[in-house]
C-alpha atoms as a PDB file:
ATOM      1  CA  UNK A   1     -10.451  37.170  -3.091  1.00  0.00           C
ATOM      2  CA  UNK A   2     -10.915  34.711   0.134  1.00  0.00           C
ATOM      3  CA  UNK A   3     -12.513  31.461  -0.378  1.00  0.00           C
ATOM      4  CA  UNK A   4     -14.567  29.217   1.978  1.00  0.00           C
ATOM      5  CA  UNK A   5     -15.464  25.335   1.165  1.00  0.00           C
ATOM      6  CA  UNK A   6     -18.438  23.850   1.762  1.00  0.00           C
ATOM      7  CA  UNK A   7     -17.446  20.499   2.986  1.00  0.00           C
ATOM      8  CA  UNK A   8     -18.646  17.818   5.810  1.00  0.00           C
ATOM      9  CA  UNK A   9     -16.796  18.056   9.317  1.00  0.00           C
ATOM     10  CA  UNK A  10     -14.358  15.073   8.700  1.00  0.00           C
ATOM     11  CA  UNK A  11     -13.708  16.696   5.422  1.00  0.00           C
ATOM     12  CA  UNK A  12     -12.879  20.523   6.917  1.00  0.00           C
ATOM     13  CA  UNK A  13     -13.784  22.476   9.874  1.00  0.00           C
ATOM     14  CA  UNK A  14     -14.698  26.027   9.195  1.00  0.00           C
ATOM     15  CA  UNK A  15     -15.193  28.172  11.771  1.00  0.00           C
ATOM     16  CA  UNK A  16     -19.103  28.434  12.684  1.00  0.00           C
ATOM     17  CA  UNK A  17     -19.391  31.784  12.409  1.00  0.00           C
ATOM     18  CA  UNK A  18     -19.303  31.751   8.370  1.00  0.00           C
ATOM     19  CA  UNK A  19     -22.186  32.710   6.268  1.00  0.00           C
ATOM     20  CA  UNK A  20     -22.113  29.192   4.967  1.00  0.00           C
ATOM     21  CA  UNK A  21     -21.503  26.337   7.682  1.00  0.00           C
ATOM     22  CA  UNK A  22     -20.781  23.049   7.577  1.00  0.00           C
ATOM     23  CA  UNK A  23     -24.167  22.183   8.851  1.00  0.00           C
ATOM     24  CA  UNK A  24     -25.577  24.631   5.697  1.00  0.00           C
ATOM     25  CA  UNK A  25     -27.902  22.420   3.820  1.00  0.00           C
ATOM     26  CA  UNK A  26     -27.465  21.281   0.293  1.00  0.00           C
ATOM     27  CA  UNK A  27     -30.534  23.088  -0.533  1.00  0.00           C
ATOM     28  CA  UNK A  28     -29.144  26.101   0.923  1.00  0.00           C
ATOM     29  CA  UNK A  29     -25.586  26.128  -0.191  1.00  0.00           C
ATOM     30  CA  UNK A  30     -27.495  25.943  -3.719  1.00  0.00           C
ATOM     31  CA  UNK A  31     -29.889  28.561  -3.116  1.00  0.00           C
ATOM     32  CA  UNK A  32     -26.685  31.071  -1.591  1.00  0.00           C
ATOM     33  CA  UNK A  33     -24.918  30.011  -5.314  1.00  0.00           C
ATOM     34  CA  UNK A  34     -27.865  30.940  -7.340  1.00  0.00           C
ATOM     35  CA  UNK A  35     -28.467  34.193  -5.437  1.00  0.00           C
ATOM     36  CA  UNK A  36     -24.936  35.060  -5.715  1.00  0.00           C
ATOM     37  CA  UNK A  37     -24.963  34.582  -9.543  1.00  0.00           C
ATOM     38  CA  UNK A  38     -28.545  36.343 -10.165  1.00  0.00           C
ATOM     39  CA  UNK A  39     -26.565  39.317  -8.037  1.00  0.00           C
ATOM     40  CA  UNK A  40     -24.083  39.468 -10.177  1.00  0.00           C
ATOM     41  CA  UNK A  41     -26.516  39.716 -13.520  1.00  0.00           C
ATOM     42  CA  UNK A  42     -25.951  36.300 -14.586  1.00  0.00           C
ATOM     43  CA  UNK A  43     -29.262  34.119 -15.916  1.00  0.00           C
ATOM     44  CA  UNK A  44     -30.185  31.167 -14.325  1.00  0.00           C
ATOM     45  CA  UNK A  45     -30.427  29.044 -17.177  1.00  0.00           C
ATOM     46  CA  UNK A  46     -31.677  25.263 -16.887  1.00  0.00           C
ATOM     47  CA  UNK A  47     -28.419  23.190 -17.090  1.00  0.00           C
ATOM     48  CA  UNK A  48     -26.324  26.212 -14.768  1.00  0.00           C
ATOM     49  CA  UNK A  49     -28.900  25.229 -12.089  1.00  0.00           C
ATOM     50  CA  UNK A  50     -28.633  21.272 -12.918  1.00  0.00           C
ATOM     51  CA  UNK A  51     -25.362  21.958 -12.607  1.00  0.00           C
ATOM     52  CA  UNK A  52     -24.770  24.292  -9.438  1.00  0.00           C
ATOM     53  CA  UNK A  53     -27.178  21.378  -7.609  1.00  0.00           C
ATOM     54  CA  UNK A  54     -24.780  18.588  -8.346  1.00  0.00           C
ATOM     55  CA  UNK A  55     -22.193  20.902  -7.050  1.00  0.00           C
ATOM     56  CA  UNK A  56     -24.416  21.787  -4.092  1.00  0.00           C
ATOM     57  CA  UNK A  57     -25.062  18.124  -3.234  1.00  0.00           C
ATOM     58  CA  UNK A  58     -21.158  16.737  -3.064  1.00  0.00           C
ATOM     59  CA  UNK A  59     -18.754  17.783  -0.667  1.00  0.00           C
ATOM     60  CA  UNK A  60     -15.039  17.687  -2.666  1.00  0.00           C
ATOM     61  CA  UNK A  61     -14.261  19.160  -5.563  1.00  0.00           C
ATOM     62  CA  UNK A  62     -15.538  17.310  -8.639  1.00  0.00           C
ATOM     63  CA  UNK A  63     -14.231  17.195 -12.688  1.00  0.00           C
ATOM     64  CA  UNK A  64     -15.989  18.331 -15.295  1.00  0.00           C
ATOM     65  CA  UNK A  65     -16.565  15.020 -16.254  1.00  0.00           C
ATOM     66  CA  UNK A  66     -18.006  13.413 -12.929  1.00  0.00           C
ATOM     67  CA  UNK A  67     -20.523  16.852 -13.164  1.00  0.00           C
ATOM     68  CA  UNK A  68     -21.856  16.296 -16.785  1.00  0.00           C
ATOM     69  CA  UNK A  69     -22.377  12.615 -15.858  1.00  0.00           C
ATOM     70  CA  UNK A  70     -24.476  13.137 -12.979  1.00  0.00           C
ATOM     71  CA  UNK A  71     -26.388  16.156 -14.336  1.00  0.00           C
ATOM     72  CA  UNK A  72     -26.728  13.898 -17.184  1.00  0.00           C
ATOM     73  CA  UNK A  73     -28.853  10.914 -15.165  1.00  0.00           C
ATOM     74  CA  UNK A  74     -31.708  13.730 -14.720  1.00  0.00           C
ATOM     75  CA  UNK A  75     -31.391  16.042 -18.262  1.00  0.00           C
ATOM     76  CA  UNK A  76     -28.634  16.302 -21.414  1.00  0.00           C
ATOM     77  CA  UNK A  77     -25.987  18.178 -20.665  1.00  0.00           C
ATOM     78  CA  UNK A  78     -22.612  18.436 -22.507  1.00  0.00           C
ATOM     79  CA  UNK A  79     -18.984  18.868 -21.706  1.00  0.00           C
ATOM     80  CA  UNK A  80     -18.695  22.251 -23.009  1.00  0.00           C
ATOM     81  CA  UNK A  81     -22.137  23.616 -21.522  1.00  0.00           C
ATOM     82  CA  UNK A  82     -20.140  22.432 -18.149  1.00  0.00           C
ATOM     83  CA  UNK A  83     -17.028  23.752 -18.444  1.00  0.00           C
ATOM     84  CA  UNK A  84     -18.568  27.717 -19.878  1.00  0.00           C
ATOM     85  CA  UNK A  85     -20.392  27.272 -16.891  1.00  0.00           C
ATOM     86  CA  UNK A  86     -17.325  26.611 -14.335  1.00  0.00           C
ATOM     87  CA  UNK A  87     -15.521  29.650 -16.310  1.00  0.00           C
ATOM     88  CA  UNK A  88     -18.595  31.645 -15.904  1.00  0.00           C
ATOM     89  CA  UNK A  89     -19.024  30.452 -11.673  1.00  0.00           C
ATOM     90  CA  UNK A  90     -14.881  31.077 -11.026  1.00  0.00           C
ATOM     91  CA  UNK A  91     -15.419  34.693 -12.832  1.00  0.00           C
ATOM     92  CA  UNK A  92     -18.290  35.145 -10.299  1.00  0.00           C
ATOM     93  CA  UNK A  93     -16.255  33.966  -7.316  1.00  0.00           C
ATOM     94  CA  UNK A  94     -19.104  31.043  -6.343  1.00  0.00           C
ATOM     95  CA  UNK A  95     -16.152  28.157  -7.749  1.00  0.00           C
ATOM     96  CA  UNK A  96     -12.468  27.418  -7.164  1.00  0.00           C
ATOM     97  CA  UNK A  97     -10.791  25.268  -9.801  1.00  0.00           C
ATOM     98  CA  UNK A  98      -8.518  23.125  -7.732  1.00  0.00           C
ATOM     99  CA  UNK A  99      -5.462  22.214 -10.664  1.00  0.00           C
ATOM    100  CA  UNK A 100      -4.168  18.823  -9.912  1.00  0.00           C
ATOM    101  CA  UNK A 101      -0.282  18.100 -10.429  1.00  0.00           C
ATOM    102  CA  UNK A 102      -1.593  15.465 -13.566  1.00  0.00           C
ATOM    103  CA  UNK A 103      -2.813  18.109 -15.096  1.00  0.00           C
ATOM    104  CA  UNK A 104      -6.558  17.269 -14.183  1.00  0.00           C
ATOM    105  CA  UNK A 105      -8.668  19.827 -13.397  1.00  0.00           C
ATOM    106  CA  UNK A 106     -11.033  19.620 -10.666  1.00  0.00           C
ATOM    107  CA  UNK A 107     -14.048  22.088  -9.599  1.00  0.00           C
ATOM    108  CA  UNK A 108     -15.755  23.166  -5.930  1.00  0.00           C
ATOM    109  CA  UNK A 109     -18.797  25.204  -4.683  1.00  0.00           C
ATOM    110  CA  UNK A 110     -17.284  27.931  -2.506  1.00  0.00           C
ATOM    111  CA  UNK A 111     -18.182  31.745  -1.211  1.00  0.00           C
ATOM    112  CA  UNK A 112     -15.734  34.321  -1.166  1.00  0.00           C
ATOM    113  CA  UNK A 113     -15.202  34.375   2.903  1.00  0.00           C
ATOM    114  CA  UNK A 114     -12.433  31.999   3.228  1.00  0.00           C
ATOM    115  CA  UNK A 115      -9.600  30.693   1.553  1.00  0.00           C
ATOM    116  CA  UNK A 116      -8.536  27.107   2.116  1.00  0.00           C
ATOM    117  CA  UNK A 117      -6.357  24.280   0.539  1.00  0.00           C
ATOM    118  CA  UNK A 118      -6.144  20.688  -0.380  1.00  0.00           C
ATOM    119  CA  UNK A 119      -4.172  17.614  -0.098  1.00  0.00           C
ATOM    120  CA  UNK A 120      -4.855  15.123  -2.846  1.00  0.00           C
ATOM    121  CA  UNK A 121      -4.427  11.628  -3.538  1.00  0.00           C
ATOM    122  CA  UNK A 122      -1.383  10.668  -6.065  1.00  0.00           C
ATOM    123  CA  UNK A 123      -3.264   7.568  -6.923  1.00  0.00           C
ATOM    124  CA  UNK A 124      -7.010   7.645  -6.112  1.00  0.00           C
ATOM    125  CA  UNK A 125      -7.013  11.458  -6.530  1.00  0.00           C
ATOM    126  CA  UNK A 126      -9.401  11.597  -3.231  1.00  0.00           C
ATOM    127  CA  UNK A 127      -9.396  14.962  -2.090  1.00  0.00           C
ATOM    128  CA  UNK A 128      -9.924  16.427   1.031  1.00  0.00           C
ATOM    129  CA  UNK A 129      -9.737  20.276   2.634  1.00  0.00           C
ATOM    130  CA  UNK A 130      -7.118  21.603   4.730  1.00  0.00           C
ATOM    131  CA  UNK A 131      -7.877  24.706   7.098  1.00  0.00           C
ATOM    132  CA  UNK A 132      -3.726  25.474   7.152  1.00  0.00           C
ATOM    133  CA  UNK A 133      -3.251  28.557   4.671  1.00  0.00           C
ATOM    134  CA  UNK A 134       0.197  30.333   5.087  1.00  0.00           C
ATOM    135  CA  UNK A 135      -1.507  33.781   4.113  1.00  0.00           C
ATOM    136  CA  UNK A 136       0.269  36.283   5.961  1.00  0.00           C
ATOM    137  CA  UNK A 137       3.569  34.818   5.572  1.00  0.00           C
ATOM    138  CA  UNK A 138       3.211  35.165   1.979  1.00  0.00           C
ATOM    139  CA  UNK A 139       2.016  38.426   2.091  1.00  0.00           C
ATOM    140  CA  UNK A 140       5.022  39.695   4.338  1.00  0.00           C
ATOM    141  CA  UNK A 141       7.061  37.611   1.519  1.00  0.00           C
ATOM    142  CA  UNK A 142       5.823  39.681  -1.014  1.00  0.00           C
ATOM    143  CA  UNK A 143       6.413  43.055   0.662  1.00  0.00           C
ATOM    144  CA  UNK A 144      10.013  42.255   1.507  1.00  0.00           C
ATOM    145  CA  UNK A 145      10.420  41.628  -2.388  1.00  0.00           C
ATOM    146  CA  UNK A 146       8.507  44.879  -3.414  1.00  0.00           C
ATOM    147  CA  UNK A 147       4.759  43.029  -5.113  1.00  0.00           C
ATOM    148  CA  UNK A 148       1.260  43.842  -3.815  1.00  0.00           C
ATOM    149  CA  UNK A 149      -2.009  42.187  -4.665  1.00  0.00           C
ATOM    150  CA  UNK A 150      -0.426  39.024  -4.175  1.00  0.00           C
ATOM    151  CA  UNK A 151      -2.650  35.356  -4.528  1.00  0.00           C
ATOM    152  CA  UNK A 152      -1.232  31.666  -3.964  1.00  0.00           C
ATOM    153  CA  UNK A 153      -2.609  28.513  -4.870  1.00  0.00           C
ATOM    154  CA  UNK A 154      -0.709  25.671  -2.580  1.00  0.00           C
ATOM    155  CA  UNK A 155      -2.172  21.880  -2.894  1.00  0.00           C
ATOM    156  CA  UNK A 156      -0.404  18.806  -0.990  1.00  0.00           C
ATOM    157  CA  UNK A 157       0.003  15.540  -2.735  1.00  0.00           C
ATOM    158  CA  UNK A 158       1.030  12.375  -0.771  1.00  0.00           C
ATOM    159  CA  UNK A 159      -0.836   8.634  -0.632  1.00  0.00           C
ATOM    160  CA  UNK A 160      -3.474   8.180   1.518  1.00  0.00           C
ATOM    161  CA  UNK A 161      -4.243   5.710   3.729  1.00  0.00           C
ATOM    162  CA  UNK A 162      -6.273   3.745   1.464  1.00  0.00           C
ATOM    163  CA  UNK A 163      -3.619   3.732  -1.115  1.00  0.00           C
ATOM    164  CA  UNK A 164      -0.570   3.211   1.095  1.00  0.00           C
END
């Protein structure tokens, strides 16, 4: 599966030819989620659209946590009801969980165009997209040593300049 982030310019350039662009609206990076799940046969409950609009509105990926807290300010909404919800959205290809090396797990709004990458924050855990993906290397990797249907997940850690 190839992912595609939905981030501002500074964050990551994706080319403009994508189905969703960085100039793609929060309305309509929400709308292209919901439409992807109701294709897929899931309901649009209440709290998965609270949800999927928080998601919609930041650009980085967010915890569990920070989600249920801002869905929170507008309806209740608990831990749990967030995280079936992220299960259910990664199943449905619409979220990446991005696995930080504390153990934290964080969660982003993607399509299935594009795959991407992040370099993280060791102390402020600020995140922020990379468009370098080593793809075909890996896959050529894999050949030579006999595997097929072959996925990576590669994240950089380092300080950044605000922690330095």
């Amino acid at each position: 599966m190839r992912f595609a982030a939905w981030k501002q310019k500074e964050d990551c350039h994706l080319p403009e030819s994508e189905e969703l662009t960085v100039n793609t609206s929060k309305t309509e990076r929400l709308q292209v989620a919901l439409a992807a799940l109701k294709a897929r046969g899931h309901r649009l409950t209440s709290p998965r659209k609270s949800i999927l609009q928080v998601m919609a509105t930041e650009h980085r990926p967010l915890s569990a946590e920070v989600i249920r807290a801002k869905v929170e300010r507008k309806s209740p909404c608990d831990l749990a009801t967030v995280y079936r919800n992220m299960e259910m959205c990664q199943s449905a290809g619409i979220v990446q969980k991005c696995m930080l090396e504390n153990g934290k797990v964080l969660f982003e709004l993607i399509n299935e165009r594009d795959h991407h990458h992040h370099i993280i924050c060791r102390k402020c855990e600020r995140t922020e997209c990379i468009d370098v993906c080593l793809s075909e290397e890996i896959a050529m990797i894999a050949t030579r040593h006999g595997f097929t249907k072959v996925d990576h997940v590669l994240e950089l850690y380092g300080h950044c300049r605000d922690c330095q």
